[in-house]
C-alpha atoms as a PDB file:
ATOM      1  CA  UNK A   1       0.000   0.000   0.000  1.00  0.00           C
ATOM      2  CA  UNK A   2       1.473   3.568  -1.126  1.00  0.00           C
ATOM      3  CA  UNK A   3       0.694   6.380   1.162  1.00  0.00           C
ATOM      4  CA  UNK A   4       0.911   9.370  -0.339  1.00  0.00           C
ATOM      5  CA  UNK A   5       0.836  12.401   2.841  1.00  0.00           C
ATOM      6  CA  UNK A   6      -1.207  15.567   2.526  1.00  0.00           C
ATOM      7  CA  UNK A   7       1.084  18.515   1.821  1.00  0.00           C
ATOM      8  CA  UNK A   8       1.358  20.742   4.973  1.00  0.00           C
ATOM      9  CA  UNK A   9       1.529  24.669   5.307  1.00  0.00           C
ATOM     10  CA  UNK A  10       5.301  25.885   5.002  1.00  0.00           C
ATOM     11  CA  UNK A  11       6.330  28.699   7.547  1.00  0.00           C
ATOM     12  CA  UNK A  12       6.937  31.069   4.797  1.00  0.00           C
ATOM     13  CA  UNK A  13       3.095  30.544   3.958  1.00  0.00           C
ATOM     14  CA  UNK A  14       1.867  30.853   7.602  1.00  0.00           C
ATOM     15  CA  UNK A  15       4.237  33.996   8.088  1.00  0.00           C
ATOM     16  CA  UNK A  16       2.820  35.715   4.812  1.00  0.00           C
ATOM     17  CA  UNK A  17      -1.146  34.884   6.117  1.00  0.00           C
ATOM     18  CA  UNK A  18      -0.082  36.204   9.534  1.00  0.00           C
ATOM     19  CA  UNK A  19       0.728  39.381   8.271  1.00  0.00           C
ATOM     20  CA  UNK A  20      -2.286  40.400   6.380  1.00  0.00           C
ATOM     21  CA  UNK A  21      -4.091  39.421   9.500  1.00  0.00           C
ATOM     22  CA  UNK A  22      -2.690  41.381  11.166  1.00  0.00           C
ATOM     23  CA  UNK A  23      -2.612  44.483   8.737  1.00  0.00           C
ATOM     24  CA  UNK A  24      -5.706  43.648   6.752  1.00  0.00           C
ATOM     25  CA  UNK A  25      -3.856  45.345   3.832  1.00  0.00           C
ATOM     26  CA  UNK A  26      -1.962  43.257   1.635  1.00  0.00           C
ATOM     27  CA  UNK A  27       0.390  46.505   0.574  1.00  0.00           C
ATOM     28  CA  UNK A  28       1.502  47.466   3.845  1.00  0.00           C
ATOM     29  CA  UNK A  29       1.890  43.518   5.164  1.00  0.00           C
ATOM     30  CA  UNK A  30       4.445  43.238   2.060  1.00  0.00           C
ATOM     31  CA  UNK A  31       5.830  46.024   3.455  1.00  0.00           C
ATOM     32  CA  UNK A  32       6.488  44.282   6.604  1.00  0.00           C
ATOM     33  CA  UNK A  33       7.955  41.451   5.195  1.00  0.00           C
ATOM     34  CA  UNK A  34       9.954  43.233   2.926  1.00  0.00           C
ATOM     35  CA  UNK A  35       8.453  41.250  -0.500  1.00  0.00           C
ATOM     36  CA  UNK A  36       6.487  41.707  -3.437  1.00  0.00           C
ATOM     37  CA  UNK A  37       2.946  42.064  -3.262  1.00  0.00           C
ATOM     38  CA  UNK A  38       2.232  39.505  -5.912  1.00  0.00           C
ATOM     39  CA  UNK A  39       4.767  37.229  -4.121  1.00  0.00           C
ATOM     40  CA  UNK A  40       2.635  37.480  -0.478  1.00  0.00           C
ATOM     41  CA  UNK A  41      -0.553  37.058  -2.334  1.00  0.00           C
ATOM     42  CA  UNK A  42       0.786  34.013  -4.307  1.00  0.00           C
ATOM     43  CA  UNK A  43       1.962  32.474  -0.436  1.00  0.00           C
ATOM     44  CA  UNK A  44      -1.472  33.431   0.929  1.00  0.00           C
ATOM     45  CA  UNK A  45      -3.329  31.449  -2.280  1.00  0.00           C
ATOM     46  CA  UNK A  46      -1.165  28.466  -1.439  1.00  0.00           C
ATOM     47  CA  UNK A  47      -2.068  28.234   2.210  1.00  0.00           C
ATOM     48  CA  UNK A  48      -5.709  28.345   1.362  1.00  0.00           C
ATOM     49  CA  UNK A  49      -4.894  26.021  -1.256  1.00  0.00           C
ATOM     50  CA  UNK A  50      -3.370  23.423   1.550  1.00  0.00           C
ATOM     51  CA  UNK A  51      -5.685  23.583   3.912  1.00  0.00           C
ATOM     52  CA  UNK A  52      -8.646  23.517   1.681  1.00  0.00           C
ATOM     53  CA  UNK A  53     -10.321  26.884   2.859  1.00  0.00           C
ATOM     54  CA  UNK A  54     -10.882  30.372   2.366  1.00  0.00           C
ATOM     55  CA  UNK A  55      -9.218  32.364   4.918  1.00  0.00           C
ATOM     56  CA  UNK A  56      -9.265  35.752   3.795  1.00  0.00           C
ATOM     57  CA  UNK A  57     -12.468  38.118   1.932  1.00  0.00           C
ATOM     58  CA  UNK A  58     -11.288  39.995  -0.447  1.00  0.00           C
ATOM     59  CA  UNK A  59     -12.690  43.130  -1.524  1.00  0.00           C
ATOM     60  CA  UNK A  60     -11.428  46.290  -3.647  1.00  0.00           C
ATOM     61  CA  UNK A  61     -11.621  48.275  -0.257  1.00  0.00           C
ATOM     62  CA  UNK A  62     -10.192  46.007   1.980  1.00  0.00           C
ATOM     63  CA  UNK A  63      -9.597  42.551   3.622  1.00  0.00           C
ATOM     64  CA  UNK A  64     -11.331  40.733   6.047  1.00  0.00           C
ATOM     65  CA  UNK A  65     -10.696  37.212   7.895  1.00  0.00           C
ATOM     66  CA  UNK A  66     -13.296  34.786   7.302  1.00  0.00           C
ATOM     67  CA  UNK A  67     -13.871  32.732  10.504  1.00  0.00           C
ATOM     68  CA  UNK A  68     -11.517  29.952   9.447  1.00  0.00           C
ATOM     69  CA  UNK A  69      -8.822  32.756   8.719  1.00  0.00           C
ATOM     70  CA  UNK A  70      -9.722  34.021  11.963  1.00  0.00           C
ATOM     71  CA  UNK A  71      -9.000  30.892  13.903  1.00  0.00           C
ATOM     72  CA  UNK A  72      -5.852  29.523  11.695  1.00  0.00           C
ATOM     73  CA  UNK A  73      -4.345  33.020  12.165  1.00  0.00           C
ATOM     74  CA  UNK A  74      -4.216  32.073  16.041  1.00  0.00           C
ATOM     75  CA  UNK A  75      -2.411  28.644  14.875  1.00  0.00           C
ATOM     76  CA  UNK A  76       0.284  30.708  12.626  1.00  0.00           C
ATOM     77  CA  UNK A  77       0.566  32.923  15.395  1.00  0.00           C
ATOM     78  CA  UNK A  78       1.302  30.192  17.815  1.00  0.00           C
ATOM     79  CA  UNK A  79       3.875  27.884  15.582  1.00  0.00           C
ATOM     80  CA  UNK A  80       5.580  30.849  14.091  1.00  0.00           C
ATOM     81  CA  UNK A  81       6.459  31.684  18.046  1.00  0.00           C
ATOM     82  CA  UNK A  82       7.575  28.373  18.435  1.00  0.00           C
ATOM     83  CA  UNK A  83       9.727  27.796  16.114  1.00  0.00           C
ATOM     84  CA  UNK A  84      11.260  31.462  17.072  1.00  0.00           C
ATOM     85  CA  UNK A  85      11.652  30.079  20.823  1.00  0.00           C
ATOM     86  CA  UNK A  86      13.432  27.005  18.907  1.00  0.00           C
ATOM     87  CA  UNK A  87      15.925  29.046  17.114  1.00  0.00           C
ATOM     88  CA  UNK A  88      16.678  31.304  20.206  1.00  0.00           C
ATOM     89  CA  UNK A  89      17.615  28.735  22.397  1.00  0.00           C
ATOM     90  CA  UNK A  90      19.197  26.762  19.975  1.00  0.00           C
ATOM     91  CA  UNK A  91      21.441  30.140  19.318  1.00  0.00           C
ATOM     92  CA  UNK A  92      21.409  30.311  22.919  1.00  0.00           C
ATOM     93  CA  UNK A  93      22.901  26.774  23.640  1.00  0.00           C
ATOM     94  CA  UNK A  94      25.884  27.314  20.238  1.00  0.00           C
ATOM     95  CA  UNK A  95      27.249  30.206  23.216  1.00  0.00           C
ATOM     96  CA  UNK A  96      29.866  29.166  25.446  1.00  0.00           C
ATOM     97  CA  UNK A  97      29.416  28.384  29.165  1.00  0.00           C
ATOM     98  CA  UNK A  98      25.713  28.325  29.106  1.00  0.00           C
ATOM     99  CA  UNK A  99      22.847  25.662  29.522  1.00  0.00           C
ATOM    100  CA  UNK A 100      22.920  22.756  32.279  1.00  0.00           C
ATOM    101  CA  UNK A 101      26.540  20.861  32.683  1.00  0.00           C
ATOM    102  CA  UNK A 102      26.741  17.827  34.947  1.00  0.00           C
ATOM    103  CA  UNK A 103      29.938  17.796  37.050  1.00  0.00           C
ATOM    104  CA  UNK A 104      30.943  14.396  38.677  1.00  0.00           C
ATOM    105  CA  UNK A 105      33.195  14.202  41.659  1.00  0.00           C
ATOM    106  CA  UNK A 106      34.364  11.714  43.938  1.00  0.00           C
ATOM    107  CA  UNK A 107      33.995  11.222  47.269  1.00  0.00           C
ATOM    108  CA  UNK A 108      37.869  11.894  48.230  1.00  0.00           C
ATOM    109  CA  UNK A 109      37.873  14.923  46.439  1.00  0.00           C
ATOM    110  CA  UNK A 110      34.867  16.634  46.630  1.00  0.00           C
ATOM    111  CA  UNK A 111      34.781  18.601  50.100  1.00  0.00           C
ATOM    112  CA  UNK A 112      37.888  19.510  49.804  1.00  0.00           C
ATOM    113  CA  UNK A 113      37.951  21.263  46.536  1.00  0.00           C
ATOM    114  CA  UNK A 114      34.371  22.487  45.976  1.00  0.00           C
ATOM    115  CA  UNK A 115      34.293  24.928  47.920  1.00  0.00           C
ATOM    116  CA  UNK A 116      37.250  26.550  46.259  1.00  0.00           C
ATOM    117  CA  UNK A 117      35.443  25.694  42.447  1.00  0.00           C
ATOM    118  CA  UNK A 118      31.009  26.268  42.949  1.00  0.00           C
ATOM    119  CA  UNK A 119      31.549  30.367  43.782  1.00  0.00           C
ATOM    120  CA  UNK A 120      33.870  30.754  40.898  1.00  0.00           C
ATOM    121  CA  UNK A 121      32.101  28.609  38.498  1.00  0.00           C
ATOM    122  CA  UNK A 122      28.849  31.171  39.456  1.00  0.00           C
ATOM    123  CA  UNK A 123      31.278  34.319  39.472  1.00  0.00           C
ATOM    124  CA  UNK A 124      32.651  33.470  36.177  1.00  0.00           C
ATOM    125  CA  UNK A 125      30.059  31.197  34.375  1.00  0.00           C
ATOM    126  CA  UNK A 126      26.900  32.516  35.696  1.00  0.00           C
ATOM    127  CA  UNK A 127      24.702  31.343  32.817  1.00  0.00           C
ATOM    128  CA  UNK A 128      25.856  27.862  33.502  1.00  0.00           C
ATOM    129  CA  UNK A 129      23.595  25.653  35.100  1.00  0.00           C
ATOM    130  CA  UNK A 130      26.206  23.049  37.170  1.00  0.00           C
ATOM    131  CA  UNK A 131      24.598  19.944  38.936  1.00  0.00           C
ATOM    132  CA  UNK A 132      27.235  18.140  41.301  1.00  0.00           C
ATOM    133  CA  UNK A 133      27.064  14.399  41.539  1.00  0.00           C
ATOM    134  CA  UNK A 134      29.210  12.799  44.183  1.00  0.00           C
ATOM    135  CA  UNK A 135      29.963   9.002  43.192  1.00  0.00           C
ATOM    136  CA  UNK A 136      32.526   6.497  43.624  1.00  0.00           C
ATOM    137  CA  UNK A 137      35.140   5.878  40.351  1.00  0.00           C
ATOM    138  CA  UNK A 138      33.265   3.394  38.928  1.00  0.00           C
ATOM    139  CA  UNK A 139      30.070   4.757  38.919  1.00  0.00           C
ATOM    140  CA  UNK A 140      31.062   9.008  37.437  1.00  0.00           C
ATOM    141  CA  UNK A 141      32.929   6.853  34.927  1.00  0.00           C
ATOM    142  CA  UNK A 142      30.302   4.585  33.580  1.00  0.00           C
ATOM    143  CA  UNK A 143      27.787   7.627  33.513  1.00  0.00           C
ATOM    144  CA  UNK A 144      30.418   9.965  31.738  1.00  0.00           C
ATOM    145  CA  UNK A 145      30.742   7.396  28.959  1.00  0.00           C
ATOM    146  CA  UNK A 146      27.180   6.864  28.825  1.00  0.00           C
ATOM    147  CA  UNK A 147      26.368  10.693  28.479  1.00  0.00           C
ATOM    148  CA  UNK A 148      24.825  10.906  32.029  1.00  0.00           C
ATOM    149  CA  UNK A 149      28.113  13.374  32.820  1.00  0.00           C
ATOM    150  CA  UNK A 150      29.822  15.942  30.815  1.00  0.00           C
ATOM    151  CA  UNK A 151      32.912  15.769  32.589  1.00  0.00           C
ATOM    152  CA  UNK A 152      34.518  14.595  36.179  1.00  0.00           C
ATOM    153  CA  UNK A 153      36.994  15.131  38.432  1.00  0.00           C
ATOM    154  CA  UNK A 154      38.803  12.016  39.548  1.00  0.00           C
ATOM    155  CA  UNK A 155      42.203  10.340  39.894  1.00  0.00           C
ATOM    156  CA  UNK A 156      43.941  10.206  36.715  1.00  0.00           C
ATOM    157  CA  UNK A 157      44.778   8.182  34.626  1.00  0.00           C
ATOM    158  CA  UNK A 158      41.391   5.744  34.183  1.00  0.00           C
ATOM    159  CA  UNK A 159      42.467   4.037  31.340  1.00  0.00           C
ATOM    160  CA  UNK A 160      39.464   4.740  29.776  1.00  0.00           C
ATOM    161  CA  UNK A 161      39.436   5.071  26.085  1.00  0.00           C
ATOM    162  CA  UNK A 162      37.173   8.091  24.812  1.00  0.00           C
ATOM    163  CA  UNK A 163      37.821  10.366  27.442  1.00  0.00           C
ATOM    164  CA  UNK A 164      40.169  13.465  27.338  1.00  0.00           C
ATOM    165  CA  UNK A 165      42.340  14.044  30.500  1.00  0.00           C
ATOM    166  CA  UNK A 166      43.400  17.433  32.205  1.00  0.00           C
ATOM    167  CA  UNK A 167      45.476  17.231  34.962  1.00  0.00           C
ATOM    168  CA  UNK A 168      44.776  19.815  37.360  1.00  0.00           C
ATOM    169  CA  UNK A 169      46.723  19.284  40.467  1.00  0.00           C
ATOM    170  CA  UNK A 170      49.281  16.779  42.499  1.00  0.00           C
ATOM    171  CA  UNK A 171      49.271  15.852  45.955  1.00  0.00           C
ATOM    172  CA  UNK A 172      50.958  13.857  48.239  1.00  0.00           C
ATOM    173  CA  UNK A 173      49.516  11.389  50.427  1.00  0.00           C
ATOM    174  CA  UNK A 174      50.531  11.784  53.881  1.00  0.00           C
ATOM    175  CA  UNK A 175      50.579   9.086  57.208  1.00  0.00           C
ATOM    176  CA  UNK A 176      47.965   9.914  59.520  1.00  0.00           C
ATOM    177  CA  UNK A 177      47.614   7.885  63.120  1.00  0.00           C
ATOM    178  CA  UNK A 178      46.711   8.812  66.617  1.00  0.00           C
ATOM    179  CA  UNK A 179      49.063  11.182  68.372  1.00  0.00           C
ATOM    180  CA  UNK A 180      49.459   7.929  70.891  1.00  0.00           C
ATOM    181  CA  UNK A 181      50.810   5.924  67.650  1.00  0.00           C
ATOM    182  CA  UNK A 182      54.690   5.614  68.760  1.00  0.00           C
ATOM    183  CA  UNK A 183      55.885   6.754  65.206  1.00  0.00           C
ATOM    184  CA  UNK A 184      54.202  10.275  66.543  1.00  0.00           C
ATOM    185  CA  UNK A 185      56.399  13.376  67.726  1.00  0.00           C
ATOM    186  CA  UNK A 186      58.778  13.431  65.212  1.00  0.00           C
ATOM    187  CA  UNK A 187      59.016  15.313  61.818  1.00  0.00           C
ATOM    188  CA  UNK A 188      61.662  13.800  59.931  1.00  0.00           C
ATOM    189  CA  UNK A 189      60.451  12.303  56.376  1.00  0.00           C
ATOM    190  CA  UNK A 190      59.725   8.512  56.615  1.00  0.00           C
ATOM    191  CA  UNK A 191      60.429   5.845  53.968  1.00  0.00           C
ATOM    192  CA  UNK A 192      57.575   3.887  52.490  1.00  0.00           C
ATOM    193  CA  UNK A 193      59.727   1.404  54.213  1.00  0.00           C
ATOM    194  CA  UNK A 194      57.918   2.290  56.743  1.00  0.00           C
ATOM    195  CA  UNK A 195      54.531   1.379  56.712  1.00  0.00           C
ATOM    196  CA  UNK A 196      55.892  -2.389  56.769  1.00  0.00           C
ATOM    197  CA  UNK A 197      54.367  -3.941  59.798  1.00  0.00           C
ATOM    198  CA  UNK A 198      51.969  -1.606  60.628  1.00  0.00           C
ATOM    199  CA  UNK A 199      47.979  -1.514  60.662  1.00  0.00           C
ATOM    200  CA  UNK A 200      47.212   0.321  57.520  1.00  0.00           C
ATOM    201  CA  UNK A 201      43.184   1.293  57.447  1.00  0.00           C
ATOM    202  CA  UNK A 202      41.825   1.654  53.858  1.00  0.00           C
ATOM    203  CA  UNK A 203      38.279   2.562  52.678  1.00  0.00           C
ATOM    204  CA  UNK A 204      35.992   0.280  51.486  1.00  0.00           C
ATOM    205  CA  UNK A 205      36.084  -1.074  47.763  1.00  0.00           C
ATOM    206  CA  UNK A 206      35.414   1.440  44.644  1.00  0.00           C
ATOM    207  CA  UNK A 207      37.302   3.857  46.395  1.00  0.00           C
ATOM    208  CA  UNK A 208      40.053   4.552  44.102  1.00  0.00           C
ATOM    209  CA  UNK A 209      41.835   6.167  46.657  1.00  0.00           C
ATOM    210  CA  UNK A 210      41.832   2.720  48.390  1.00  0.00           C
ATOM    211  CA  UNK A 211      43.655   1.141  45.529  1.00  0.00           C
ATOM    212  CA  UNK A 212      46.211   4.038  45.300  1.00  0.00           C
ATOM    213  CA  UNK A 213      46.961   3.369  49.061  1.00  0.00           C
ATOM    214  CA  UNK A 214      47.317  -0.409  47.907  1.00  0.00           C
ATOM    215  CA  UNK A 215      49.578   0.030  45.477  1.00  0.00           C
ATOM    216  CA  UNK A 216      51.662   2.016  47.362  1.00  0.00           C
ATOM    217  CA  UNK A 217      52.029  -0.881  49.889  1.00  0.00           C
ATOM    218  CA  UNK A 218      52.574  -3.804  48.062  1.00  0.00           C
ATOM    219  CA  UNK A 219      55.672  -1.919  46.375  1.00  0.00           C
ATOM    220  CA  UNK A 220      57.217  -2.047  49.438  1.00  0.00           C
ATOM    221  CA  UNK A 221      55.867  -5.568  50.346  1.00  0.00           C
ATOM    222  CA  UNK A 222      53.450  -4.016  53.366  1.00  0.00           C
ATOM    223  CA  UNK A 223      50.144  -5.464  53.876  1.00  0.00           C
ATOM    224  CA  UNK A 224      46.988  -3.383  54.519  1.00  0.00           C
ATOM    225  CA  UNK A 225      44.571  -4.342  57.503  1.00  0.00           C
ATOM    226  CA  UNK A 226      41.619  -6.498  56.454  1.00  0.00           C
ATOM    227  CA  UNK A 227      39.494  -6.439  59.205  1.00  0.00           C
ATOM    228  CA  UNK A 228      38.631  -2.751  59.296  1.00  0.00           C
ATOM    229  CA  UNK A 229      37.417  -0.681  56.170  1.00  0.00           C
ATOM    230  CA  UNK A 230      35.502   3.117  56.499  1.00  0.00           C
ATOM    231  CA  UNK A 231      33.040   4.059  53.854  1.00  0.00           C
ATOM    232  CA  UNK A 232      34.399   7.607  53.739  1.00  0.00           C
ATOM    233  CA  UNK A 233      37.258  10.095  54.634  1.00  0.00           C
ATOM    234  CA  UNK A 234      36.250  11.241  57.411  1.00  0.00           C
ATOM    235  CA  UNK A 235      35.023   7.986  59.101  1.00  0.00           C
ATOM    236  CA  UNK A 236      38.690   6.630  58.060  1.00  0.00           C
ATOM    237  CA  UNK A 237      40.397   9.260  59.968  1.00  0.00           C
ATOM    238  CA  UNK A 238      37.595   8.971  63.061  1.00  0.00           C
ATOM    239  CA  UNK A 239      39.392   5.339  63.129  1.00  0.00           C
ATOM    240  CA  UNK A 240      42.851   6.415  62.436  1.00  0.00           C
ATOM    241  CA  UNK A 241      42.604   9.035  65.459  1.00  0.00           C
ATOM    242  CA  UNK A 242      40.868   6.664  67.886  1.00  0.00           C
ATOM    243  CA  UNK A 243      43.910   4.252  67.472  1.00  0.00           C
ATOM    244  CA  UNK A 244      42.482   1.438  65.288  1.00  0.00           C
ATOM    245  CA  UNK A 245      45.629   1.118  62.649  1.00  0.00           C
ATOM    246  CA  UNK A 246      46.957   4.346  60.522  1.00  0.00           C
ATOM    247  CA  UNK A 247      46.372   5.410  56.647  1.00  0.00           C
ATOM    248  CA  UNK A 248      47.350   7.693  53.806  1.00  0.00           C
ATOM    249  CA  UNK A 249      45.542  10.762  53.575  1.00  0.00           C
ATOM    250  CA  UNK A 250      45.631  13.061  51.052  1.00  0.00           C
ATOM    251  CA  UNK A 251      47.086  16.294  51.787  1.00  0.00           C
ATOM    252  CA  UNK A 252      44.534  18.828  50.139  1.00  0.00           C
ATOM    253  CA  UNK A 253      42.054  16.764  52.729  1.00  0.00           C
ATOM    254  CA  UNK A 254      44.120  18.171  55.851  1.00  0.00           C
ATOM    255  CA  UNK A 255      43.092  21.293  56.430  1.00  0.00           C
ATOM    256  CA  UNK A 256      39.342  20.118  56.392  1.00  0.00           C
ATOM    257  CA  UNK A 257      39.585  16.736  58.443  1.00  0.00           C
ATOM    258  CA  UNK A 258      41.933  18.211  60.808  1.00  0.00           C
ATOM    259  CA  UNK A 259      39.818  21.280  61.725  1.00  0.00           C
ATOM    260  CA  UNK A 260      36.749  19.280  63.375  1.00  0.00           C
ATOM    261  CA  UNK A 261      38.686  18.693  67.012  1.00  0.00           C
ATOM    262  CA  UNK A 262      39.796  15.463  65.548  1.00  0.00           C
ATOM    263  CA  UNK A 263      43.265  14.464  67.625  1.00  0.00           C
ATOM    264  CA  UNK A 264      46.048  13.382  64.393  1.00  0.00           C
ATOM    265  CA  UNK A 265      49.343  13.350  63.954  1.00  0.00           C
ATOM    266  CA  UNK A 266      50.563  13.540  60.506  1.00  0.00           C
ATOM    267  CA  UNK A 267      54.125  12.234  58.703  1.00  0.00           C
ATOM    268  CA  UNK A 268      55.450  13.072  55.243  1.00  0.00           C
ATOM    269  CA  UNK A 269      57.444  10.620  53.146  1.00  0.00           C
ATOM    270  CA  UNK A 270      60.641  10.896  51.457  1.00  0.00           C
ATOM    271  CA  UNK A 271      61.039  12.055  48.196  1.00  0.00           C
ATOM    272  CA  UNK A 272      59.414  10.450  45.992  1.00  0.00           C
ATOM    273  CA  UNK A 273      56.366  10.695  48.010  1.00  0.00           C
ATOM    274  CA  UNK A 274      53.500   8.402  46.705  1.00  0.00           C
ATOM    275  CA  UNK A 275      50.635  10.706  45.894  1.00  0.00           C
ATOM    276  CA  UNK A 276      47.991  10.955  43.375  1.00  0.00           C
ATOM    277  CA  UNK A 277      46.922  12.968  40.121  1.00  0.00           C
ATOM    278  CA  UNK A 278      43.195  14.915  40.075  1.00  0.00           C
ATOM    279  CA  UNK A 279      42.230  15.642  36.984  1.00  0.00           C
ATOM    280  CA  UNK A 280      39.341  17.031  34.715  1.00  0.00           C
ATOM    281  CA  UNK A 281      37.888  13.833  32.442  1.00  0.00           C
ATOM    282  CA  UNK A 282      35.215  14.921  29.520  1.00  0.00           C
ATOM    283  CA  UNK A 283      34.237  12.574  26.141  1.00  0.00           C
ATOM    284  CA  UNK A 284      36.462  13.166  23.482  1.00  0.00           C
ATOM    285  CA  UNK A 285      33.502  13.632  21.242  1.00  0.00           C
ATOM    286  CA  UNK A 286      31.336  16.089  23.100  1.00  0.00           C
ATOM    287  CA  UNK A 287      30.590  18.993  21.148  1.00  0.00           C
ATOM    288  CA  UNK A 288      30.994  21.104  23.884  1.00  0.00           C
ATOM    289  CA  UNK A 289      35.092  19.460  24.519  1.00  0.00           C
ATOM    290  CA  UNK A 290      36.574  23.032  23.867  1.00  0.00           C
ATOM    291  CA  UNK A 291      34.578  24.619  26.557  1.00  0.00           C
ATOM    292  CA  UNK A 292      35.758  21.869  29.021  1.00  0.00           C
ATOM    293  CA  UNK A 293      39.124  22.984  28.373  1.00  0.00           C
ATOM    294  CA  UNK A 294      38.814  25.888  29.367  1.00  0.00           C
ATOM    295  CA  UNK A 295      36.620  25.267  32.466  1.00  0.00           C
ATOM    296  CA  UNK A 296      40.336  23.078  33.381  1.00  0.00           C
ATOM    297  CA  UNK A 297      41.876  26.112  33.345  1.00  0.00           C
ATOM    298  CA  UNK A 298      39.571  28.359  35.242  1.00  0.00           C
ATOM    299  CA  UNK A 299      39.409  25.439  38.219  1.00  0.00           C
ATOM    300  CA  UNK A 300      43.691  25.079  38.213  1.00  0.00           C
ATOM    301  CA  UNK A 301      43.058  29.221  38.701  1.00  0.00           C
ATOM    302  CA  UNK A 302      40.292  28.996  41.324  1.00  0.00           C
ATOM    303  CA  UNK A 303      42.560  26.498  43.556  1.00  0.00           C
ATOM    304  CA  UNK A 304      45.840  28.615  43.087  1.00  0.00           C
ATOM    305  CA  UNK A 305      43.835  31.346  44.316  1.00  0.00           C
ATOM    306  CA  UNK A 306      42.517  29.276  47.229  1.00  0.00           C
ATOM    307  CA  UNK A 307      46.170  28.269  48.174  1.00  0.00           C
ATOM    308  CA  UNK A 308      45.572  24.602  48.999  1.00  0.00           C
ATOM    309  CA  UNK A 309      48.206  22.159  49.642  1.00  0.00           C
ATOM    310  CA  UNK A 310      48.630  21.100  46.424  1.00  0.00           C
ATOM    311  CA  UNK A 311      50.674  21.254  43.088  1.00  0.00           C
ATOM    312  CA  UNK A 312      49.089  22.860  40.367  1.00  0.00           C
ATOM    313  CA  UNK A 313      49.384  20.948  37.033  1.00  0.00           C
ATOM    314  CA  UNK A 314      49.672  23.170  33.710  1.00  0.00           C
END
């Protein structure tokens, strides 16, 4: 069976009718439109032609809208502003740093560096609509690749093919434990050496920060502590103060988890400290990969300016 479709009214036809409804002169709405007066009255004949009905009375005095013109002319006026909001956001959304963005963040990064990056990205990119999402590796990952995310801030590298990378800062991991621990009271640089034999806390699994602080053991052959695991930062360093083993904490998390009245001493390592990369992650093929460039750049100036205990990358 062939279907053949009914022709529909084209917007040039609907604007043209519009017009001399709304002047009820067919000079002065070419005029308007900047045509030809044969031309507006040739797009008016097709429109009535299309939809099968008069909609305008023609006289040598003037023109009136016949009740079908009358109630079409509220149609054209309604699709013709449609389309017009269409274009404008469209041209709207082709600006840079506007429309919604969805920003995913771990959990061992993001109360220690949002507060420096949310007032500048309103300051600076107030037309930007940001929604945070706070989710383990695994998760910001799978929902950047799947288009869920425009871009996250994580431990680099992931490995993950697709994505661009910006690094934004480095940081050292430092040895936390209760000022009771007998390794406290000194200030001397430790080895990694060090952290064979002793309890080492870790958070639970799809942490990555968890496997950085596993790596970091097994090069020097120490084993972390199975039998206790924290779902967050600051539970981990609620056990680490009250005694129950020690752990690596990262050093832009300091000034926040050692502000609440929590009791902690803290060690550096030896050069080369183990630490970790944060970076800006964003799909290779989003059309908006340019601006997310440039939103790396405004967040490496937004923590310089908040002076945390970190290494600005680039």
């Amino acid at each position: 069976m062939i279907l053949i479709s009914e022709p529909t009214p084209t917007l040039a036809q609907l604007r043209a009718f519009l017009a001399v409804a709304d002047h009820l002169h067919f000079r002065e709405a070419a005029s308007a439109l900047r045509m030809s007066q044969p031309a507006l009255s040739s797009a008016v004949s097709a429109l009535e032609e299309t939809l099968h009905t008069r909609l305008l009375e023609r006289t040598t005095r003037k023109v009136l809208l016949t009740p079908s013109g009358e109630r079409v002319a509220v149609h054209a006026a309604r699709v013709l502003k449609a389309v017009e909001d269409l274009m404008g956001e469209v041209a709207q959304n082709r600006e840079p740093f506007n429309g919604p963005a969805h920003l995913g963040v771990i959990p061992t990064v993001a109360p220690y560096v949002l507060p420096a990056l949310l007032p500048m990205f309103s300051r600076r990119f107030p037309r930007l609509k940001l929604t945070v999402h706070e989710a383990k590796t695994e998760t910001i990952l799978e929902e950047v690749r799947e288009g869920r995310l425009d871009m996250v801030l994580l431990a680099l590298p992931t490995e993950v093919t697709g994505l661009v990378e910006e690094p934004l800062y480095e940081e050292e991991f430092l040895l936390a434990f209760s000022p009771d621990h007998p390794m406290a009271g000194a200030d001397t640089p430790l080895d990694r050496e060090a952290l064979k034999g002793l309890d080492i806390v870790l958070l639970n699994q799809g942490h990555c920060l968890r496997e950085q602080a596993i790596d970091v053991c097994r090069e020097v052959g120490a084993r972390a502590t199975a039998a206790t695991y924290a779902t967050s930062l600051p539970t981990l360093v609620q056990l680490v103060a009250g005694g129950l083993g020690v752990t690596l904490l990262p050093e832009s998390a300091v000034p926040v988890e050692t502000g609440k009245r929590v009791r902690l001493a803290l060690r550096r390592f030896a050069d080369p400290a183990p630490g970790r990369t944060i970076g800006l992650a964003y799909r290779a093929s989003s059309a908006r990969s340019a601006e997310y460039g440039l939103l790396a750049g405004a967040i490496r100036s937004a923590l310089r300016a908040r002076r945390l205990p970190v290494r600005i990358v680039g």
